[in-house]
C-alpha atoms as a PDB file:
ATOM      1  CA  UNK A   1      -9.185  -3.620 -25.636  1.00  0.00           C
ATOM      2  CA  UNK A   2      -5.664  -4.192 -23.060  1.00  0.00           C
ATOM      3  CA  UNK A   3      -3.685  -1.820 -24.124  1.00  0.00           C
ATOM      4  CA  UNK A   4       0.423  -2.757 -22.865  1.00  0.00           C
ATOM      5  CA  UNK A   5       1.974   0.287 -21.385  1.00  0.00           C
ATOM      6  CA  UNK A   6       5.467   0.193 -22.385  1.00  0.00           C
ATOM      7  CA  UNK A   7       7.855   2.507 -19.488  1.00  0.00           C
ATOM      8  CA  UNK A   8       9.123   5.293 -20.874  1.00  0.00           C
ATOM      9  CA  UNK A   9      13.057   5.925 -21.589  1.00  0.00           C
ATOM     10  CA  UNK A  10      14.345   8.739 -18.560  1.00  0.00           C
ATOM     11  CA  UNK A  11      17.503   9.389 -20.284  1.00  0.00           C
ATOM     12  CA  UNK A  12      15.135  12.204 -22.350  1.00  0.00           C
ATOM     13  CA  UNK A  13      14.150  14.133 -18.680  1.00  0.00           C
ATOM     14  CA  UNK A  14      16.097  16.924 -17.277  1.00  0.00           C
ATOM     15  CA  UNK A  15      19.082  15.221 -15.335  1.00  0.00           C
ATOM     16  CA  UNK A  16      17.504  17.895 -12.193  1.00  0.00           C
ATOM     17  CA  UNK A  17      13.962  17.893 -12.544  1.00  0.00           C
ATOM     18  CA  UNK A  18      12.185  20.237 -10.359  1.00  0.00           C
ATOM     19  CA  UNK A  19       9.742  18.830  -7.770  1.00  0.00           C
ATOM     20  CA  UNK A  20       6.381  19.070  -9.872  1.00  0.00           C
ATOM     21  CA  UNK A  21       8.395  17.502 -12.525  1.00  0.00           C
ATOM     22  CA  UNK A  22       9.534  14.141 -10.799  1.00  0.00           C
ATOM     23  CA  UNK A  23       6.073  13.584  -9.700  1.00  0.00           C
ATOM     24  CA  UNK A  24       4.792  13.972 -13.153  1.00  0.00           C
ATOM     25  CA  UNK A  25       7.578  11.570 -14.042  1.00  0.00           C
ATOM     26  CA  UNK A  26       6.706   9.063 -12.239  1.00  0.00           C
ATOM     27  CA  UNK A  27       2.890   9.436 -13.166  1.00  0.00           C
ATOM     28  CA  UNK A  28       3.924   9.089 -16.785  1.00  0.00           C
ATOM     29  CA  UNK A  29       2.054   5.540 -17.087  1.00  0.00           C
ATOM     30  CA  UNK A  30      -1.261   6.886 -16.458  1.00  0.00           C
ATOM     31  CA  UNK A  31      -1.193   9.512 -18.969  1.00  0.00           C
ATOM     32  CA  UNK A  32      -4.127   8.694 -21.357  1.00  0.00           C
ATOM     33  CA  UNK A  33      -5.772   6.630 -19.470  1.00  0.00           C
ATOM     34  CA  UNK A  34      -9.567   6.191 -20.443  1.00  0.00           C
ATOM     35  CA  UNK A  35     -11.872   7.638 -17.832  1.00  0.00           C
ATOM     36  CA  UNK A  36     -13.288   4.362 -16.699  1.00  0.00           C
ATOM     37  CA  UNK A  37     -10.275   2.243 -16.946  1.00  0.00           C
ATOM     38  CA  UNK A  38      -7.437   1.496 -14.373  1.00  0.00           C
ATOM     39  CA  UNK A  39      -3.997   0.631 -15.093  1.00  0.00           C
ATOM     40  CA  UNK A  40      -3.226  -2.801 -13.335  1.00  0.00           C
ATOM     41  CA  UNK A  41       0.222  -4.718 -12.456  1.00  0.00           C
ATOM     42  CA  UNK A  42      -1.238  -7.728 -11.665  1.00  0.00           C
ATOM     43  CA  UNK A  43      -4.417  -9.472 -10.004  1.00  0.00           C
ATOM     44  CA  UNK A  44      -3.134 -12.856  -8.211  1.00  0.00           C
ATOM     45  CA  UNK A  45      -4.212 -14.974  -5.393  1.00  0.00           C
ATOM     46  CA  UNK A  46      -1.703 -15.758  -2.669  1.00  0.00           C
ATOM     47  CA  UNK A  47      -1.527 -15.657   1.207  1.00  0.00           C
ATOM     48  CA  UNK A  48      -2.211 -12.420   2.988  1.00  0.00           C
ATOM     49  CA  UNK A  49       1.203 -11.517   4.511  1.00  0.00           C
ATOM     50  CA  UNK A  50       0.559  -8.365   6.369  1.00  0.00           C
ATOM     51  CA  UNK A  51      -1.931  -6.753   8.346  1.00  0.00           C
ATOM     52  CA  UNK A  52      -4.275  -8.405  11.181  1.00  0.00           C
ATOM     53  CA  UNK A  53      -5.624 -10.726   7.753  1.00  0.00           C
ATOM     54  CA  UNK A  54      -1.933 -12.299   7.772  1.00  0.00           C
ATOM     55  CA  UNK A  55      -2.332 -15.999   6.727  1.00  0.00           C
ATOM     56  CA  UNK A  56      -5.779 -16.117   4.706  1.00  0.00           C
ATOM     57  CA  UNK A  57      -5.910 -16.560   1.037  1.00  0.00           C
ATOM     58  CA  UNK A  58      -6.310 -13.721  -0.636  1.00  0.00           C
ATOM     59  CA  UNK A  59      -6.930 -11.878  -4.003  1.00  0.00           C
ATOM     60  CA  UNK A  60      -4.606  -9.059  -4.980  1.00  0.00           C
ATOM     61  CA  UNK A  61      -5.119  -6.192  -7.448  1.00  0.00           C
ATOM     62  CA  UNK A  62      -2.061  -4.378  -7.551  1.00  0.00           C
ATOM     63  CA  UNK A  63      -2.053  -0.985  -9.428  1.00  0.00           C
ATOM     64  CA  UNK A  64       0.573   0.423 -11.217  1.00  0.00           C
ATOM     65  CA  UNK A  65       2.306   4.107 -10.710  1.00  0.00           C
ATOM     66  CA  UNK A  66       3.432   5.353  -7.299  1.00  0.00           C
ATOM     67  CA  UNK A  67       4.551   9.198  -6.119  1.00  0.00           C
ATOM     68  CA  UNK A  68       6.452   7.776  -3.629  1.00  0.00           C
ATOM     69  CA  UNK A  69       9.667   6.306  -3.893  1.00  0.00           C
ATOM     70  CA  UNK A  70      10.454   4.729   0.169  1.00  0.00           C
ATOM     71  CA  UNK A  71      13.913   3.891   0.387  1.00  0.00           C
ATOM     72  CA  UNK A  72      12.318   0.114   1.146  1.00  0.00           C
ATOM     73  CA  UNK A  73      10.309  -0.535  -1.730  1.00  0.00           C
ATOM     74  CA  UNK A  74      10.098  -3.950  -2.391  1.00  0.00           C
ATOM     75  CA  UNK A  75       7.450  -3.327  -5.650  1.00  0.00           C
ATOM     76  CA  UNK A  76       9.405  -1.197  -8.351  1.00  0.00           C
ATOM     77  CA  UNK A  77       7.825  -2.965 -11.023  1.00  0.00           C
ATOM     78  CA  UNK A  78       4.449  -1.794 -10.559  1.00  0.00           C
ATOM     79  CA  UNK A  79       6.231   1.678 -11.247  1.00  0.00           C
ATOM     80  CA  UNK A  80       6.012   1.585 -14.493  1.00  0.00           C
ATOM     81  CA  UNK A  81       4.253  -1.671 -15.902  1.00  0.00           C
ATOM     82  CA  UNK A  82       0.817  -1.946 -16.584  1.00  0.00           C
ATOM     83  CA  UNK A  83      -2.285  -2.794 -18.706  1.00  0.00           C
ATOM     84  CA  UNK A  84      -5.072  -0.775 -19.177  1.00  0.00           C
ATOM     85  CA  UNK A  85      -8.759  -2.789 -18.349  1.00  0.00           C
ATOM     86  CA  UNK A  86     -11.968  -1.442 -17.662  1.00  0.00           C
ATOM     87  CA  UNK A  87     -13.494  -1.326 -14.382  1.00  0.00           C
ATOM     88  CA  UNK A  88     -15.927  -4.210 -15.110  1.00  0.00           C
ATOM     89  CA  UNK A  89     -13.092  -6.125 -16.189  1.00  0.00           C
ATOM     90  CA  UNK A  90     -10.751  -5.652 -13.039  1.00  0.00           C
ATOM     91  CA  UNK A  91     -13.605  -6.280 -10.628  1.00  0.00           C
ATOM     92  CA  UNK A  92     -14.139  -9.726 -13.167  1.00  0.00           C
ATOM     93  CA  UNK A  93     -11.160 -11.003 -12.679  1.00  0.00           C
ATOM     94  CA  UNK A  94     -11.115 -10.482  -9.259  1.00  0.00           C
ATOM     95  CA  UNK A  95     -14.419 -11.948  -8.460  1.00  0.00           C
ATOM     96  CA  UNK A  96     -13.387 -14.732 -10.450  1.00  0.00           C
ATOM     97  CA  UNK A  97     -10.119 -16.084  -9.007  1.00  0.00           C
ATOM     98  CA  UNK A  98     -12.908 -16.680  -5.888  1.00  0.00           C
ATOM     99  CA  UNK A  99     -11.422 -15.808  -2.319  1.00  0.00           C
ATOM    100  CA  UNK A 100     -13.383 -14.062   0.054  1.00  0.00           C
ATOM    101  CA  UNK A 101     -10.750 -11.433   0.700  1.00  0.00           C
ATOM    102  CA  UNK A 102      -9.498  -9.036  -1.871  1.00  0.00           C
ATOM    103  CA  UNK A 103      -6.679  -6.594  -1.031  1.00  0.00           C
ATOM    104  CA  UNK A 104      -6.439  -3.448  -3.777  1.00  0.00           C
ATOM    105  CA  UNK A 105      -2.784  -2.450  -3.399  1.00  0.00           C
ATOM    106  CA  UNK A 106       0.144  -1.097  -5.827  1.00  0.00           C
ATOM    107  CA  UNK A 107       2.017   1.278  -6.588  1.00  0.00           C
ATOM    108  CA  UNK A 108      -0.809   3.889  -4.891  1.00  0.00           C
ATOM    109  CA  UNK A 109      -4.009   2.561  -5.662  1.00  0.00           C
ATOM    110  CA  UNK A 110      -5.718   5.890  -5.154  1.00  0.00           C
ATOM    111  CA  UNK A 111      -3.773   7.737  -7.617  1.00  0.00           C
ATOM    112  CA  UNK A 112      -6.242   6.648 -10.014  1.00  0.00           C
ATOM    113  CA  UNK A 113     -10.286   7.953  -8.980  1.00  0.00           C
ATOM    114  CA  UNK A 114     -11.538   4.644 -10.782  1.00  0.00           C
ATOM    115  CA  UNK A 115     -10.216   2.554  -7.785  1.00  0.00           C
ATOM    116  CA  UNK A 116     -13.215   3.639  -5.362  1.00  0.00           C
ATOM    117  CA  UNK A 117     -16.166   2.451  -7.386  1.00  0.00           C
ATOM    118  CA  UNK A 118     -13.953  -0.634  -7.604  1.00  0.00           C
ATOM    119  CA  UNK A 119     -13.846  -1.168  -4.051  1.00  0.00           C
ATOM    120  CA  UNK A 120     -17.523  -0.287  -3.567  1.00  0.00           C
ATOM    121  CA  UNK A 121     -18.299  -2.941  -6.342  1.00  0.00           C
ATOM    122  CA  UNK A 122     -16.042  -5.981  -4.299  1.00  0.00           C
ATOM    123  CA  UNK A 123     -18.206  -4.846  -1.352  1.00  0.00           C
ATOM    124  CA  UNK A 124     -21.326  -5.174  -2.613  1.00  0.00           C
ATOM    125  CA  UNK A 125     -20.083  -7.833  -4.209  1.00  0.00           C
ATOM    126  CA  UNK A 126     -19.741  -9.822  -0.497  1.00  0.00           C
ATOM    127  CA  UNK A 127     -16.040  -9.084  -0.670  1.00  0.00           C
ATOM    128  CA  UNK A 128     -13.703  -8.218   2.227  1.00  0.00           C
ATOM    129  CA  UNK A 129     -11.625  -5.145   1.092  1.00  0.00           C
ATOM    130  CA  UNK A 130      -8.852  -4.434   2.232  1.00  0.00           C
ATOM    131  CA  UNK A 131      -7.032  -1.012   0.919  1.00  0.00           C
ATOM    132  CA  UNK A 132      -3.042  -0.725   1.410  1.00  0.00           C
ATOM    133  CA  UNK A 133      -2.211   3.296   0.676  1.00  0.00           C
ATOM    134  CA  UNK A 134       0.739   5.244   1.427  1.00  0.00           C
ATOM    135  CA  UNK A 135      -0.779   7.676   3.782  1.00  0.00           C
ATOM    136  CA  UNK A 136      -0.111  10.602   1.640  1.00  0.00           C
ATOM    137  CA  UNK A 137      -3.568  10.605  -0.175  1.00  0.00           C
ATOM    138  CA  UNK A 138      -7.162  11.597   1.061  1.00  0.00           C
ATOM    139  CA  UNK A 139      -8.985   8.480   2.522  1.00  0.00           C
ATOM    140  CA  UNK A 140     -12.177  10.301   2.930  1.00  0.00           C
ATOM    141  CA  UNK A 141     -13.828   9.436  -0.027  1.00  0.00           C
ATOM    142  CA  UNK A 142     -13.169   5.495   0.345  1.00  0.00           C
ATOM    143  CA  UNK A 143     -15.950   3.288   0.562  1.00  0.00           C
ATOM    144  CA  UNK A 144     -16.704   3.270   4.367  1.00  0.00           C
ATOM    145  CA  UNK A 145     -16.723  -0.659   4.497  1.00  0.00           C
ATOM    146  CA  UNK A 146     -13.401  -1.076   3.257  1.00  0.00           C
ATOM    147  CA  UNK A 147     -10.193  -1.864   5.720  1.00  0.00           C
ATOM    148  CA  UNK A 148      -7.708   0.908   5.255  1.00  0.00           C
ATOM    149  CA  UNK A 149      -4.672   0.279   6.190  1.00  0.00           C
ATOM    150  CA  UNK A 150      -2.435   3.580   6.466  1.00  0.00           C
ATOM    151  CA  UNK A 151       1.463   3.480   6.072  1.00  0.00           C
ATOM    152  CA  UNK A 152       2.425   6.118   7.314  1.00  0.00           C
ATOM    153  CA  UNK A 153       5.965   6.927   6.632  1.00  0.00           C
ATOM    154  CA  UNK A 154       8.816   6.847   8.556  1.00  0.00           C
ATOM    155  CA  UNK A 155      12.068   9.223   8.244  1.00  0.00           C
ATOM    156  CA  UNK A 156      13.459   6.424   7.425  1.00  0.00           C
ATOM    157  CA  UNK A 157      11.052   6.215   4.372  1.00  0.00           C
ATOM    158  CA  UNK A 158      13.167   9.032   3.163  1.00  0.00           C
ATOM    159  CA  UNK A 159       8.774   9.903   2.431  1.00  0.00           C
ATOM    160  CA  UNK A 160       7.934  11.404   6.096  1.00  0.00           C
ATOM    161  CA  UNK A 161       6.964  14.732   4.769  1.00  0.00           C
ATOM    162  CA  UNK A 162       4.557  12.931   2.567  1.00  0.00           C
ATOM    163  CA  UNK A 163       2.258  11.955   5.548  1.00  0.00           C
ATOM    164  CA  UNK A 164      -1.348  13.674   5.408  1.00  0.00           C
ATOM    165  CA  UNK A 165      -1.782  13.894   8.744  1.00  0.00           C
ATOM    166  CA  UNK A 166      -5.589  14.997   8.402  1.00  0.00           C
ATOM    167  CA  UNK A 167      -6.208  10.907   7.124  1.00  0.00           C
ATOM    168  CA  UNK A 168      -5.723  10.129  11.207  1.00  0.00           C
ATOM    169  CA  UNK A 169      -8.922  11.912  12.238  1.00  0.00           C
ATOM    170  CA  UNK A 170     -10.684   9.471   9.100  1.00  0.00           C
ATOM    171  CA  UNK A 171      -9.536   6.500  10.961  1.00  0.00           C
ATOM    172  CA  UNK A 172     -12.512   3.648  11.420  1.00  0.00           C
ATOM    173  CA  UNK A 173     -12.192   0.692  14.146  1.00  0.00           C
ATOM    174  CA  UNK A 174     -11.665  -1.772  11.203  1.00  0.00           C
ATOM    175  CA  UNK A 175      -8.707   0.223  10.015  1.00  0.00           C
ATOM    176  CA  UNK A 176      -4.963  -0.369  10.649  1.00  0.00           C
ATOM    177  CA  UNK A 177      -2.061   1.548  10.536  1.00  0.00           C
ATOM    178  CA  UNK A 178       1.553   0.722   9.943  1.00  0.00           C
ATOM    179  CA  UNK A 179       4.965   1.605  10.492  1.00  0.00           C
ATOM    180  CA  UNK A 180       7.420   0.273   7.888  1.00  0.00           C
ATOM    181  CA  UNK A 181      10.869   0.836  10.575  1.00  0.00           C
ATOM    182  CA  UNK A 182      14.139   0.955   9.166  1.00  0.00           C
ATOM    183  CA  UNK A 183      16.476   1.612  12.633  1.00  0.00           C
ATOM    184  CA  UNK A 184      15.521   2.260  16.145  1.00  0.00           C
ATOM    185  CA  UNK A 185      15.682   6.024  15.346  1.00  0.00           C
ATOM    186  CA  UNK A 186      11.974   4.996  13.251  1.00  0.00           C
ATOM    187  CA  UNK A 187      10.734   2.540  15.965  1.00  0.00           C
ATOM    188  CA  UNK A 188      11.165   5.926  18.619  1.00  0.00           C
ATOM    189  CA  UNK A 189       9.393   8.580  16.398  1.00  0.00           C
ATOM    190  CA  UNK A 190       6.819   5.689  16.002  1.00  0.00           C
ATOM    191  CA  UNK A 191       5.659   5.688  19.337  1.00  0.00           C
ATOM    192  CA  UNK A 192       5.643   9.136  19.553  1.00  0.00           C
ATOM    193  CA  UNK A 193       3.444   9.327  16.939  1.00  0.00           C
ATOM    194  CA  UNK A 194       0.890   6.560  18.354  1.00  0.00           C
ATOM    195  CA  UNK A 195       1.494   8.466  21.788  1.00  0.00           C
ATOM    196  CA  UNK A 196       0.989  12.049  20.274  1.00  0.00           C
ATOM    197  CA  UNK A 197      -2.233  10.712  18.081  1.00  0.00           C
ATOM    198  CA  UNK A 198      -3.672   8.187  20.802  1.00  0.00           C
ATOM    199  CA  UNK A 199      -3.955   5.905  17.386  1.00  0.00           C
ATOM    200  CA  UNK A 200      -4.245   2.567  19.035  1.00  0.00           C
ATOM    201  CA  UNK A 201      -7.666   3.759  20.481  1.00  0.00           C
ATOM    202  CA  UNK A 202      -8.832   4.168  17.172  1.00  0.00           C
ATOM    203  CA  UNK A 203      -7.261   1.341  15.620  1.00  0.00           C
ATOM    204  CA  UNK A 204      -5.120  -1.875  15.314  1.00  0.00           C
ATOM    205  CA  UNK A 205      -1.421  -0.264  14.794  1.00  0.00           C
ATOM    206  CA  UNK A 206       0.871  -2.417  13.045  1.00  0.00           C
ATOM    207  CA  UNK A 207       4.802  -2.191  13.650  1.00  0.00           C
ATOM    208  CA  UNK A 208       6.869  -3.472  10.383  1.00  0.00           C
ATOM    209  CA  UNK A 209      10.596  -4.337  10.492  1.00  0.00           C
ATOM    210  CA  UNK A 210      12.359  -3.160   6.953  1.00  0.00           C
ATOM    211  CA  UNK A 211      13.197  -6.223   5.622  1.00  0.00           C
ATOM    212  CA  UNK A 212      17.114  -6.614   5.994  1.00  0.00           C
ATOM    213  CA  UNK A 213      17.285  -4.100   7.666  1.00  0.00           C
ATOM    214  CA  UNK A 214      15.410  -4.393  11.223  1.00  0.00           C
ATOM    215  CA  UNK A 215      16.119  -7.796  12.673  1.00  0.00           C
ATOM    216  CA  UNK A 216      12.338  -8.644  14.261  1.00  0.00           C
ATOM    217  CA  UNK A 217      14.194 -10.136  17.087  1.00  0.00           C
ATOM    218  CA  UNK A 218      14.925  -6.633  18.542  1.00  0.00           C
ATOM    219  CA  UNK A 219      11.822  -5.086  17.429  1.00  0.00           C
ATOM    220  CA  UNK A 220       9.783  -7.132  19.476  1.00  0.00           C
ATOM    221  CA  UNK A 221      12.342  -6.661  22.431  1.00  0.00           C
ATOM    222  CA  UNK A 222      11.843  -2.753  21.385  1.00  0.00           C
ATOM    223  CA  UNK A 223       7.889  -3.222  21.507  1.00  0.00           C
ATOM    224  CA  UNK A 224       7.704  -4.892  25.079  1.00  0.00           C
ATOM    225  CA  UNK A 225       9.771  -2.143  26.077  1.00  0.00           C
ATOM    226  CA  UNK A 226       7.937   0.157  24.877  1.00  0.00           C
ATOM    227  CA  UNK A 227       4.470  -1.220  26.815  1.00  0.00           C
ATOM    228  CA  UNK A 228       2.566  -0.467  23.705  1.00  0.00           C
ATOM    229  CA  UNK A 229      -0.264  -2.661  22.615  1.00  0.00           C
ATOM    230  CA  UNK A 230       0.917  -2.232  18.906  1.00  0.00           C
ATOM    231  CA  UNK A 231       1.398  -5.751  16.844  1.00  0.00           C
ATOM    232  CA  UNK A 232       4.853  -7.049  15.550  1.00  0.00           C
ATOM    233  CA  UNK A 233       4.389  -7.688  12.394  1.00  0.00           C
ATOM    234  CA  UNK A 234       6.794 -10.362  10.013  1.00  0.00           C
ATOM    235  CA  UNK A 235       5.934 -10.446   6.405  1.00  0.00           C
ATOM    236  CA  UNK A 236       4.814 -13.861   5.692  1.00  0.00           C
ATOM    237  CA  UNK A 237       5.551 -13.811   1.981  1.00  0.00           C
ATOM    238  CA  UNK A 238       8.866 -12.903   2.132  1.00  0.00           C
ATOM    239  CA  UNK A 239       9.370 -16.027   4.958  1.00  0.00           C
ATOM    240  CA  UNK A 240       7.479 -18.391   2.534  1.00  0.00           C
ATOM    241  CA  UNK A 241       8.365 -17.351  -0.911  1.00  0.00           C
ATOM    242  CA  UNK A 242      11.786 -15.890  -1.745  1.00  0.00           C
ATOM    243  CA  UNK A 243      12.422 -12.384  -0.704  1.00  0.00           C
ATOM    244  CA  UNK A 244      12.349 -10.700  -4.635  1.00  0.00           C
ATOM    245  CA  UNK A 245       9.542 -13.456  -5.326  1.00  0.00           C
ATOM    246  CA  UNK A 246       6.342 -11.924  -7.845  1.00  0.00           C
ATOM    247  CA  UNK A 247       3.241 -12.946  -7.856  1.00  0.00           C
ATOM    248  CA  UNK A 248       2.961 -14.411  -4.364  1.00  0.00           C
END
């Protein structure tokens, strides 16, 4: 059975929830959640437009609930809305819509256990998996053929003191990592952290202007400056598809 998750009203919270209390707020949707089951957003086919994948067609699976809020988010609905499936329904629906490429995303996909035996099951399914996580969860338990790709957050983020640093040292060749920038003050503690973590020996490392708020013009002036061989990267969605545009 799909079961609608409808968000719950805030007004009923304490107006100055402690710490623990905000994150269980904002984990309210997967509350009762069948073992088994995962609460999805949406699954959708569309363009890849991030990461070294940028331009191929791509399935998404977009989970819902996130214990992050960046000051950039550009996915608020998946905060909150969601529909409960079962695992072999997820990885059905994604087989089904047919690409080769399959990107599990949200919200933060690994806030719910069910997503690795999803992942595993796209792989052995002949899928190309891409994971996008926030950085601030354990990647050691993720499927070892799957493409992490690692935000790590910027001060800018207003999320920097989310980072697990401990997921660097879990880093695999076919992982990427990426820096969502929101000034120049992000793009210099940036390179001090791919200086201070040597992480584009382990990886591809992917530098992000905040949309409307970076122009990409004087990031990539920043990057040749810099004489880092870290990738400029424009998201393609948001150049083909309105900015605030779902589903695409």
């Amino acid at each position: 059975m799909i079961q609608t998750l409808t968000p719950r009203n805030d007004a009923t919270l304490p107006t100055a929830p402690r710490p623990e209390s905000t994150r269980a707020q904002r984990l309210r949707p997967l509350v009762g959640k069948p073992a088994g089951s995962l609460v999805i957003h949406e699954i959708y086919r569309s363009l890849q437009g991030e990461s070294t994948f940028a331009g191929l067609p791509c399935v998404f699976v977009r989970l819902t609930a996130c214990q992050l809020r960046c000051r950039y988010c550009d996915t608020p609905h998946a905060f909150a809305q969601g529909m409960t499936l079962t695992l072999d329904e997820v990885a059905a629906r994604a087989l089904d819509l047919g690409d080769r490429l399959v990107e599990v995303t949200g919200g933060e996909p690994l806030l719910q256990p069910e997503v690795l035996p999803l992942m595993t099951r796209l792989a052995d399914a002949g899928r190309t998996v891409l994971l996008e996580t926030g950085g601030a969860l354990d990647i050691g338990l993720v499927d070892r053929r799957v493409h992490v790709i690692l935000d790590l957050k910027t001060p800018g983020s207003g999320e920097v003191e989310a980072n697990l640093w401990s997921n660097l040292r879990l880093l695999k060749a076919t992982d990427e990592v990426k820096f969502v920038l929101c000034n120049r003050e992000d793009f210099d503690w940036a390179v001090a952290q791919v200086r201070a973590h040597a992480l584009t020996d382990s990886c591809p490392v992917l530098f992000s202007a905040a949309f409307g708020q970076v122009n990409p013009t004087d990031l990539a002036a920043w990057i040749l400056e810099s004489r880092l061989p870290v990738r400029l990267q424009l998201q393609q969605h948001k150049i083909l598809w309105h900015p605030s545009a779902r589903g695409v």
